[in-house]
PDB file of N, CA and C in Angstrom:
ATOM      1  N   UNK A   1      -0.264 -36.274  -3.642  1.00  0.00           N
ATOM      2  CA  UNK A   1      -1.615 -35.885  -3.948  1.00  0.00           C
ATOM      3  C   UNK A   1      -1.865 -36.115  -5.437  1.00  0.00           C
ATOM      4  N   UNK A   2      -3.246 -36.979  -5.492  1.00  0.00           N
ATOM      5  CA  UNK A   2      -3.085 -37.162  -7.243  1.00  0.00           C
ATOM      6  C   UNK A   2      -3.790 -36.119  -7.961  1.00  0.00           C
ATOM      7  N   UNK A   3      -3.622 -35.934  -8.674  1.00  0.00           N
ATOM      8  CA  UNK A   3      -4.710 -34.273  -9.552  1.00  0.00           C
ATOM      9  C   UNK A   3      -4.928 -35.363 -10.883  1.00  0.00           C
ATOM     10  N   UNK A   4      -5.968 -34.961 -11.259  1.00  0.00           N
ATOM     11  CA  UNK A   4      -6.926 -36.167 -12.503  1.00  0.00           C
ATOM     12  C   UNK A   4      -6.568 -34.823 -13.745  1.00  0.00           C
ATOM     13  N   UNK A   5      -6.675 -33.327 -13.499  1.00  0.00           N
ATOM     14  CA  UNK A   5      -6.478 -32.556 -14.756  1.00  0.00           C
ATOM     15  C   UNK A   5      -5.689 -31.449 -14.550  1.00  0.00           C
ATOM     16  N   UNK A   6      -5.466 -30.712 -15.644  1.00  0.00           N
ATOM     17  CA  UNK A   6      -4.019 -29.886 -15.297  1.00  0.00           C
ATOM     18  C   UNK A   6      -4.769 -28.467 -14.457  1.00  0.00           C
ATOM     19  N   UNK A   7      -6.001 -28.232 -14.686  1.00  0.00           N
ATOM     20  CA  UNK A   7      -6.530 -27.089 -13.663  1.00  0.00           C
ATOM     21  C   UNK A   7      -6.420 -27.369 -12.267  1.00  0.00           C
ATOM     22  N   UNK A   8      -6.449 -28.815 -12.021  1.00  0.00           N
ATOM     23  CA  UNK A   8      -6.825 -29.156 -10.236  1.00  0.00           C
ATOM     24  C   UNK A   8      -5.377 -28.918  -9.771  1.00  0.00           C
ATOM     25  N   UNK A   9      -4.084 -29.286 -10.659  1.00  0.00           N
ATOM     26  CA  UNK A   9      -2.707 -29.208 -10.408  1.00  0.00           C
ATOM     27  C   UNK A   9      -2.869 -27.805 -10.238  1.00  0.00           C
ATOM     28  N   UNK A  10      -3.122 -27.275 -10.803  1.00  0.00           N
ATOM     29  CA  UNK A  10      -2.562 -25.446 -11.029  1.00  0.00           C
ATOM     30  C   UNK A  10      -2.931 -25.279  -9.702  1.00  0.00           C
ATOM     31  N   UNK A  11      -4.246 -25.017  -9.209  1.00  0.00           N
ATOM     32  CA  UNK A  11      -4.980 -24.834  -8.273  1.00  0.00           C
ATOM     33  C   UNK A  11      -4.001 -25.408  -7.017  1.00  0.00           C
ATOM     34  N   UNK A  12      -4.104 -26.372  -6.680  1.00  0.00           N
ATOM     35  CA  UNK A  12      -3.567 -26.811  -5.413  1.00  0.00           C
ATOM     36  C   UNK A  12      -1.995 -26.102  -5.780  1.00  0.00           C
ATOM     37  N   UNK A  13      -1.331 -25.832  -7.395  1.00  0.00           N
ATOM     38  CA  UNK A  13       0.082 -25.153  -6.909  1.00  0.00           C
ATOM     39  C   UNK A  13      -0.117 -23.803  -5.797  1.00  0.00           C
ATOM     40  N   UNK A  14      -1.113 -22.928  -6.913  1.00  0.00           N
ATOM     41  CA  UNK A  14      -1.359 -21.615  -6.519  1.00  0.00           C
ATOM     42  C   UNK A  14      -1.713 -21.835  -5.111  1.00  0.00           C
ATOM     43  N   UNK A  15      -2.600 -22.812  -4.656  1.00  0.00           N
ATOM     44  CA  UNK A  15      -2.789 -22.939  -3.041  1.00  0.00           C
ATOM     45  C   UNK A  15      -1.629 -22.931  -2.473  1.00  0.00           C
ATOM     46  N   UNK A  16      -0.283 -23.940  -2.468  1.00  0.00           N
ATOM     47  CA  UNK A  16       0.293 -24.154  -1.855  1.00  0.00           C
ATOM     48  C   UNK A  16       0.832 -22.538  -1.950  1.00  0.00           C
ATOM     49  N   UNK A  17       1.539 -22.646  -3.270  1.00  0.00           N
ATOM     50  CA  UNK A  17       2.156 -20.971  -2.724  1.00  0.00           C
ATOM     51  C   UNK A  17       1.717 -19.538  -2.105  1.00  0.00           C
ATOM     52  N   UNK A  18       0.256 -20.032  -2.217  1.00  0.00           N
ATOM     53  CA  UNK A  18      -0.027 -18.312  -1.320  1.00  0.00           C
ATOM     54  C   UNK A  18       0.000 -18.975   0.087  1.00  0.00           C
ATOM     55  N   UNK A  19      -0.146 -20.378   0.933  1.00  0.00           N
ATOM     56  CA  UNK A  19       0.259 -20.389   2.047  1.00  0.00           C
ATOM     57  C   UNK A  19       1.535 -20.316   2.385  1.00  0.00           C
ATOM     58  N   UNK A  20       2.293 -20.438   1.547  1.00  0.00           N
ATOM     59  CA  UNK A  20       4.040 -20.235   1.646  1.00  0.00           C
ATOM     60  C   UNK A  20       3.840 -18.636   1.788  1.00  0.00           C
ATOM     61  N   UNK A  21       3.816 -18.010   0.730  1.00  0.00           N
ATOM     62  CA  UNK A  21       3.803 -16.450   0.944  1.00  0.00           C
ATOM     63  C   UNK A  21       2.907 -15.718   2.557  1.00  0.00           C
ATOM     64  N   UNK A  22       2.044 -16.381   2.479  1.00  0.00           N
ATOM     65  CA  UNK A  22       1.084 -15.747   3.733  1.00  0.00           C
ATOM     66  C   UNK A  22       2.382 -16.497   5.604  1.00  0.00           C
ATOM     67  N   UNK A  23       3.061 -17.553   5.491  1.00  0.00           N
ATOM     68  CA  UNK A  23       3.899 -17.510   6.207  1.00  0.00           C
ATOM     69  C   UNK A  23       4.980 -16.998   6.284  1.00  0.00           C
ATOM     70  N   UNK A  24       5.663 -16.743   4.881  1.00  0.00           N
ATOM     71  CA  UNK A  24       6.660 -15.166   5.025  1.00  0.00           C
ATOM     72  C   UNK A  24       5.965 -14.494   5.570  1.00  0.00           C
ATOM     73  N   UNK A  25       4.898 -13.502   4.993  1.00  0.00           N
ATOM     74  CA  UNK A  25       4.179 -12.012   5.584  1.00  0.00           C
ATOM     75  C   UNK A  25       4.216 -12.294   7.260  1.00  0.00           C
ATOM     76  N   UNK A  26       3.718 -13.305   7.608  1.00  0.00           N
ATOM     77  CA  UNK A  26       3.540 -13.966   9.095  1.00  0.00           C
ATOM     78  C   UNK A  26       4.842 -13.701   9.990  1.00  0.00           C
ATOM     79  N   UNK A  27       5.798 -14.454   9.258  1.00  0.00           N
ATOM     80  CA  UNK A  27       7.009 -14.295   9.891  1.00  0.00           C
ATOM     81  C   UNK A  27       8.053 -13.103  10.090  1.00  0.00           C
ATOM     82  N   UNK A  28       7.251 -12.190   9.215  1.00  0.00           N
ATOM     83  CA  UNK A  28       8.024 -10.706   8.639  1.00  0.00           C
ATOM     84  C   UNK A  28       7.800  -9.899   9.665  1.00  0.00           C
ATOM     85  N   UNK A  29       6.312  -9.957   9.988  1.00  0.00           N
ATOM     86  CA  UNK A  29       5.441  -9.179  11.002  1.00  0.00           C
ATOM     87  C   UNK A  29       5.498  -9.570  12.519  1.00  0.00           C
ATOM     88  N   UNK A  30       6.189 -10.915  12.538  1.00  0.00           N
ATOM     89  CA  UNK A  30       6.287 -11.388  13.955  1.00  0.00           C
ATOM     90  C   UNK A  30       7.850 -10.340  14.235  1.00  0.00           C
ATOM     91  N   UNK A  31       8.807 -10.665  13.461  1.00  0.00           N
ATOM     92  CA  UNK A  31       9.754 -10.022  13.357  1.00  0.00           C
ATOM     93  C   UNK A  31       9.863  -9.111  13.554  1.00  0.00           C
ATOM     94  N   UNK A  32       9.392  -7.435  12.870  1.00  0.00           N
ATOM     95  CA  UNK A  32       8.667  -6.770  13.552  1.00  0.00           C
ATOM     96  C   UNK A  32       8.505  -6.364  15.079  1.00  0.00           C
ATOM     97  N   UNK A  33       7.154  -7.500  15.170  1.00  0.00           N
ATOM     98  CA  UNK A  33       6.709  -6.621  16.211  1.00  0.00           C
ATOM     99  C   UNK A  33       7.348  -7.336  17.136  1.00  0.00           C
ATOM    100  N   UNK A  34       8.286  -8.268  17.794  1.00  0.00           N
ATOM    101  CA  UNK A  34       9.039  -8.398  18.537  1.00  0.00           C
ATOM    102  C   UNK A  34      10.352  -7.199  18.822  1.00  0.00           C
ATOM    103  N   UNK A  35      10.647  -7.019  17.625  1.00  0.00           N
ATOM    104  CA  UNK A  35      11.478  -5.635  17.705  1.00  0.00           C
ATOM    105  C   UNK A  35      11.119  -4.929  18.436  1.00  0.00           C
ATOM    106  N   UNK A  36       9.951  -4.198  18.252  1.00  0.00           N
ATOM    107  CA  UNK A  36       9.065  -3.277  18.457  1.00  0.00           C
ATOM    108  C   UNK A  36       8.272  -3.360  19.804  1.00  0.00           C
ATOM    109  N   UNK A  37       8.603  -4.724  20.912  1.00  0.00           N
ATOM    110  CA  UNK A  37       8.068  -4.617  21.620  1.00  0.00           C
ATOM    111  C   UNK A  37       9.640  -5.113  22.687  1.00  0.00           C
ATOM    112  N   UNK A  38      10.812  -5.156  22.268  1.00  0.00           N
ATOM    113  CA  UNK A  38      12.129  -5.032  22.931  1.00  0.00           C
ATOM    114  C   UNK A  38      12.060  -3.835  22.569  1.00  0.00           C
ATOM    115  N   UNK A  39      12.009  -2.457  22.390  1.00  0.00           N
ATOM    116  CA  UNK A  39      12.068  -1.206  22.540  1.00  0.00           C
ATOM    117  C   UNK A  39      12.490  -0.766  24.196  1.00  0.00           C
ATOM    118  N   UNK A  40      12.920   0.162  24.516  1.00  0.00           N
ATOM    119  CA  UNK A  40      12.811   1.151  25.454  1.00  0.00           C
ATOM    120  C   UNK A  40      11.324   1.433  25.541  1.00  0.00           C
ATOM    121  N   UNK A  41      10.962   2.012  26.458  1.00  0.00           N
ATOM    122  CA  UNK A  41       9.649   3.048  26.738  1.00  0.00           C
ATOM    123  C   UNK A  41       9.848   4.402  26.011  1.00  0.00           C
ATOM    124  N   UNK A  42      11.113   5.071  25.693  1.00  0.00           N
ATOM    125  CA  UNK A  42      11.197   6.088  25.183  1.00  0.00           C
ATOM    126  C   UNK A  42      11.216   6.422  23.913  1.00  0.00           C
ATOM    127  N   UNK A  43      12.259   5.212  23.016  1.00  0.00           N
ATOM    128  CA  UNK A  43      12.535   4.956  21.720  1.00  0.00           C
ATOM    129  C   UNK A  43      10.986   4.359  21.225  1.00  0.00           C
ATOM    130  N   UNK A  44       9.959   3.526  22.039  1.00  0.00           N
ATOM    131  CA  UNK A  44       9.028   2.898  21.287  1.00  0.00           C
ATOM    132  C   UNK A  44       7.538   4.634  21.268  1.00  0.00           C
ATOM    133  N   UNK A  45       7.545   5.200  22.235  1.00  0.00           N
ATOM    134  CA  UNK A  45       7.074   6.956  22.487  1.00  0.00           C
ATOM    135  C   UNK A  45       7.623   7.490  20.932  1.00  0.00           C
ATOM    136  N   UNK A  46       8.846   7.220  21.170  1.00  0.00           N
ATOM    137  CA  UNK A  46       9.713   7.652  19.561  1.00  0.00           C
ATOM    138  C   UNK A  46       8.576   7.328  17.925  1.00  0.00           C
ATOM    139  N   UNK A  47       9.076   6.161  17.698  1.00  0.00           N
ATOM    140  CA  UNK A  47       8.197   5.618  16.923  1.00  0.00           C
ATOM    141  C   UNK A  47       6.256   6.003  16.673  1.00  0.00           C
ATOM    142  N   UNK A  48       6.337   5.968  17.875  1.00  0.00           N
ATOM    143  CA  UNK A  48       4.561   6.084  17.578  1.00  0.00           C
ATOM    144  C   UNK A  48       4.517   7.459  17.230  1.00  0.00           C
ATOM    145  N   UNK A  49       4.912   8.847  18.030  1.00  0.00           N
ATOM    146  CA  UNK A  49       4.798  10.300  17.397  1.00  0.00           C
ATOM    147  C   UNK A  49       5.369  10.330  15.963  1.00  0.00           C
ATOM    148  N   UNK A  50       6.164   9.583  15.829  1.00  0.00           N
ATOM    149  CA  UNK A  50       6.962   9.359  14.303  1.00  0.00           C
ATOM    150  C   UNK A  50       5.825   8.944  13.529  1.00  0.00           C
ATOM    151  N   UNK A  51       5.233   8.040  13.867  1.00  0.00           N
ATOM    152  CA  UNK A  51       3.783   7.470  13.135  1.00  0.00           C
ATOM    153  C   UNK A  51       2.863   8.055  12.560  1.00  0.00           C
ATOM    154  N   UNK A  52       2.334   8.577  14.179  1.00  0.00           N
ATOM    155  CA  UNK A  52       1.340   9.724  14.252  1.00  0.00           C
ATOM    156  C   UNK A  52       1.410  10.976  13.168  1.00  0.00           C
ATOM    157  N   UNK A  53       3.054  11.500  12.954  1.00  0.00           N
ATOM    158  CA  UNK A  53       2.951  11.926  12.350  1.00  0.00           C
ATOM    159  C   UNK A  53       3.088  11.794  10.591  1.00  0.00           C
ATOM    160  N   UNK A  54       3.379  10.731  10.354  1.00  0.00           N
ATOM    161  CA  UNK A  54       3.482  10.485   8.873  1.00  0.00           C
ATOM    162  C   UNK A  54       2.039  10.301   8.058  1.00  0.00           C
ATOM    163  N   UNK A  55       0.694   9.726   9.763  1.00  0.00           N
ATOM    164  CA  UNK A  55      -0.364   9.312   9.153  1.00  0.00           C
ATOM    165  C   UNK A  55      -0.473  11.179   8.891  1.00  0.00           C
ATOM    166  N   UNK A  56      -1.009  11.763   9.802  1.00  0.00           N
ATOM    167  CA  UNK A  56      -1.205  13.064   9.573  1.00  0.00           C
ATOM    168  C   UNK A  56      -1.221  13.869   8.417  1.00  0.00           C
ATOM    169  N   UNK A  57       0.129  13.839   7.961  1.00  0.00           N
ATOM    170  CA  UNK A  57       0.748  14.538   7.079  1.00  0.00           C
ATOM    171  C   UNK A  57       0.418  13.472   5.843  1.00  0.00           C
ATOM    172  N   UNK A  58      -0.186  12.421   5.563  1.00  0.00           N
ATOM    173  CA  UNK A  58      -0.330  11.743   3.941  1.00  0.00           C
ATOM    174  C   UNK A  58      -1.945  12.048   4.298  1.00  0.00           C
ATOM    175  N   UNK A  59      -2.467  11.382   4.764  1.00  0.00           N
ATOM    176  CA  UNK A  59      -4.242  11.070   5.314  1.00  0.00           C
ATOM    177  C   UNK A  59      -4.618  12.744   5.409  1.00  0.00           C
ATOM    178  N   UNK A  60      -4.109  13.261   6.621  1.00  0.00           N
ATOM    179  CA  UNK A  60      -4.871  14.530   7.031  1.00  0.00           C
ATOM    180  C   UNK A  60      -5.266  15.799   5.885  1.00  0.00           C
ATOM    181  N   UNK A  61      -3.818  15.845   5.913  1.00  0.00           N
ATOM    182  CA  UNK A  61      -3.382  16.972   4.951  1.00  0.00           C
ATOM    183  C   UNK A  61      -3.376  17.134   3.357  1.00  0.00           C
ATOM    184  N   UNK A  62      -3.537  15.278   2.974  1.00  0.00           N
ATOM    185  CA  UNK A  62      -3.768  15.135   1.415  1.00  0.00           C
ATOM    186  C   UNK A  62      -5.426  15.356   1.672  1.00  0.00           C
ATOM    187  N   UNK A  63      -6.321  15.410   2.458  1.00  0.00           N
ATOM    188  CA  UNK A  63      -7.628  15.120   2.384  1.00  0.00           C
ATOM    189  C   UNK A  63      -8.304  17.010   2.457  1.00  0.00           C
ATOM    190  N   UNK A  64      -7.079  17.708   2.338  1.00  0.00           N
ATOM    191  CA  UNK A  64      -7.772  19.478   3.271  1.00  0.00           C
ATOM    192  C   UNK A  64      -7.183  20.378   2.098  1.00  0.00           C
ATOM    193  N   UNK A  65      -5.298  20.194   1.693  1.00  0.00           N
ATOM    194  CA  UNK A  65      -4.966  20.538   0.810  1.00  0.00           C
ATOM    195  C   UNK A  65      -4.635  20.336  -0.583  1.00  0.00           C
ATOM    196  N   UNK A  66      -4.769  18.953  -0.722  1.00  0.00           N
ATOM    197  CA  UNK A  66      -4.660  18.442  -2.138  1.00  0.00           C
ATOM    198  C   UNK A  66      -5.847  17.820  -2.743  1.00  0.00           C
ATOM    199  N   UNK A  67      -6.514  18.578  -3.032  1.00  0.00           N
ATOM    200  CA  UNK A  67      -8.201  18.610  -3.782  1.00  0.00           C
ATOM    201  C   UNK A  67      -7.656  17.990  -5.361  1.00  0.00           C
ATOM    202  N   UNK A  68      -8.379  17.102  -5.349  1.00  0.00           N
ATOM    203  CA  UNK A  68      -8.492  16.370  -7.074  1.00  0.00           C
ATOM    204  C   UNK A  68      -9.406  17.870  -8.025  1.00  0.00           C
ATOM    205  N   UNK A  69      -8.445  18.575  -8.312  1.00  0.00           N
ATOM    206  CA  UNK A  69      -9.141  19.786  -8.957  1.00  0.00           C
ATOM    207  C   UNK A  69      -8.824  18.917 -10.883  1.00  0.00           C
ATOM    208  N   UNK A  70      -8.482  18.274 -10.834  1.00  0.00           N
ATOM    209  CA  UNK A  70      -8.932  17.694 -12.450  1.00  0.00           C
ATOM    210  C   UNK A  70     -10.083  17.089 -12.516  1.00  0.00           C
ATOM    211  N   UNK A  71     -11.404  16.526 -11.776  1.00  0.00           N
ATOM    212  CA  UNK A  71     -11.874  15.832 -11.540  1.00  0.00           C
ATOM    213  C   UNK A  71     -13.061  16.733 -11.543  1.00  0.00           C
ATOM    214  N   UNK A  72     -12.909  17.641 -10.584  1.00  0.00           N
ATOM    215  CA  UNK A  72     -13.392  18.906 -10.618  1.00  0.00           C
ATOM    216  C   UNK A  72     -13.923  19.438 -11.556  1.00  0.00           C
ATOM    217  N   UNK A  73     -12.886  20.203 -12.592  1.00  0.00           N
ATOM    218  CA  UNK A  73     -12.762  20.580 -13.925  1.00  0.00           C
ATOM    219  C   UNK A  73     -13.001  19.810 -15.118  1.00  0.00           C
ATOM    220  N   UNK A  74     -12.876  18.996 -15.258  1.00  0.00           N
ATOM    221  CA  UNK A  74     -12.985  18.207 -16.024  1.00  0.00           C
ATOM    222  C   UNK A  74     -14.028  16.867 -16.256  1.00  0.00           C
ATOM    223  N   UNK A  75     -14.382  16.573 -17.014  1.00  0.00           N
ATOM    224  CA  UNK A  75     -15.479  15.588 -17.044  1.00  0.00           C
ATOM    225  C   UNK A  75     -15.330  13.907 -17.182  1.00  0.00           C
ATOM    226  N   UNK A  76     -14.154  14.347 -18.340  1.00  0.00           N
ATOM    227  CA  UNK A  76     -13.863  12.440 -18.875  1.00  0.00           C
ATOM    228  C   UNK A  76     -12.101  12.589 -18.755  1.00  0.00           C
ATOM    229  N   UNK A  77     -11.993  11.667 -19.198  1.00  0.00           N
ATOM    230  CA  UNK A  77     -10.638  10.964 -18.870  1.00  0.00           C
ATOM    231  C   UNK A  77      -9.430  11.690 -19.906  1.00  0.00           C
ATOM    232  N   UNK A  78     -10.182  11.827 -21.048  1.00  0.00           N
ATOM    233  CA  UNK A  78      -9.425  12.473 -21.751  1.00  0.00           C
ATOM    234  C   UNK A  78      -9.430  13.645 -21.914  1.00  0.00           C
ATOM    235  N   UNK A  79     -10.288  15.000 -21.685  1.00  0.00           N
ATOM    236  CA  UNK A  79      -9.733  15.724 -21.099  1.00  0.00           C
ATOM    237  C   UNK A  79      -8.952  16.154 -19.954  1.00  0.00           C
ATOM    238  N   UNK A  80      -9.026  15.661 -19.415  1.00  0.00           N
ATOM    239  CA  UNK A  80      -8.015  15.706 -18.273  1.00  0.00           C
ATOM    240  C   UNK A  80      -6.373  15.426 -18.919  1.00  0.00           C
ATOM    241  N   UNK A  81      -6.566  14.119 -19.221  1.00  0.00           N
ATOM    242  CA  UNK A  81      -4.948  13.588 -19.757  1.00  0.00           C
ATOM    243  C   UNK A  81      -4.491  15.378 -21.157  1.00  0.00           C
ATOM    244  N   UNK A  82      -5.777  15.542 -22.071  1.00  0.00           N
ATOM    245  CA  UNK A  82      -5.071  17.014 -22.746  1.00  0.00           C
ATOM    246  C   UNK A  82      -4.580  18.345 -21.913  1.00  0.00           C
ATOM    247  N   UNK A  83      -5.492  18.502 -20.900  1.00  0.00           N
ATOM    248  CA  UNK A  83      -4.906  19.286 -20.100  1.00  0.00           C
ATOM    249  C   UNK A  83      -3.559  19.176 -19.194  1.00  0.00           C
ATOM    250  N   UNK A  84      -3.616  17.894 -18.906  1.00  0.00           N
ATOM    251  CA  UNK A  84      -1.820  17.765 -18.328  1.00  0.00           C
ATOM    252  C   UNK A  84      -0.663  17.864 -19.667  1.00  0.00           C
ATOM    253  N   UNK A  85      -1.182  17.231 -20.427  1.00  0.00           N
ATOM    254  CA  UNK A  85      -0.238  16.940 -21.568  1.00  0.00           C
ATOM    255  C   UNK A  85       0.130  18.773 -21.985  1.00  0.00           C
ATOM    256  N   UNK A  86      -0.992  19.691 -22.387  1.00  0.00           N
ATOM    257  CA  UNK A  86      -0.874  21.196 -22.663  1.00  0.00           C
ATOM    258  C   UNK A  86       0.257  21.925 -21.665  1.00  0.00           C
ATOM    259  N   UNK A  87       0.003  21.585 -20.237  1.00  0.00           N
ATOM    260  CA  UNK A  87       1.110  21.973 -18.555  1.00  0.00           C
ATOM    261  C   UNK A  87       1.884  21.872 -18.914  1.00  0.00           C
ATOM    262  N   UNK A  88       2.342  20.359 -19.335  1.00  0.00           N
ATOM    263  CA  UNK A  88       3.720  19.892 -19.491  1.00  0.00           C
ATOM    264  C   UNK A  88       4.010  20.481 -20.655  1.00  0.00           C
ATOM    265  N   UNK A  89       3.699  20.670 -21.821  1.00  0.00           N
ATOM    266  CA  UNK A  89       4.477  21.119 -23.218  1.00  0.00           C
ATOM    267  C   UNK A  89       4.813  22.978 -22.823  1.00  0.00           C
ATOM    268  N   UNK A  90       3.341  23.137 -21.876  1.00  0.00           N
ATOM    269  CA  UNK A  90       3.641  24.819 -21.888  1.00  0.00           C
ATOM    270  C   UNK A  90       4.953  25.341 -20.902  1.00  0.00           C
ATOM    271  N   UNK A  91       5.287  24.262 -19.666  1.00  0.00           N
ATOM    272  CA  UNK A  91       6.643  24.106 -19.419  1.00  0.00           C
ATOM    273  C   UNK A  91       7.886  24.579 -19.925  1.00  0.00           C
TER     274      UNK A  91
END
């Protein structure tokens, strides 16, 4: 392939390598879910309540009990950062 300037080279590099990378991810995920679909009926039951519960417990429970109370309290960026910095020294 001829490239006339050094941007059109860059370009078609960066092309080529994110289709290289996007066929790892491809091949990672086929990998995967072939695993995942040689399962048992019981062990793959396994996995999904395993799932179910990890979404739960980050998604559910960060959204009910862990309130952005600096955000709250605070207005700009840098108060906030003095008030952690004060926590930590009063430590």
């Amino acid at each position: 392939m001829f490239c006339s300037t050094k941007s059109e080279y860059f370009a078609l590099a960066i092309e080529k390598l994110i289709r290289r990378r996007m066929k790892v991810f491809k091949k990672i995920y086929e990998f995967y879910l072939e695993g995942f679909k040689s399962l048992s009926p019981w062990a793959r039951t396994l996995w999904v309540i395993i799932l179910v519960k990890l979404f739960i417990m980050f998604a559910i429970l960060r959204l009910f009990f862990f309130r952005d109370t600096l955000k709250n309290r605070y207005d700009t960026d840098e108060e906030r950062a003095n008030h952690v910095i004060e926590e930590l020294i009063s430590q």
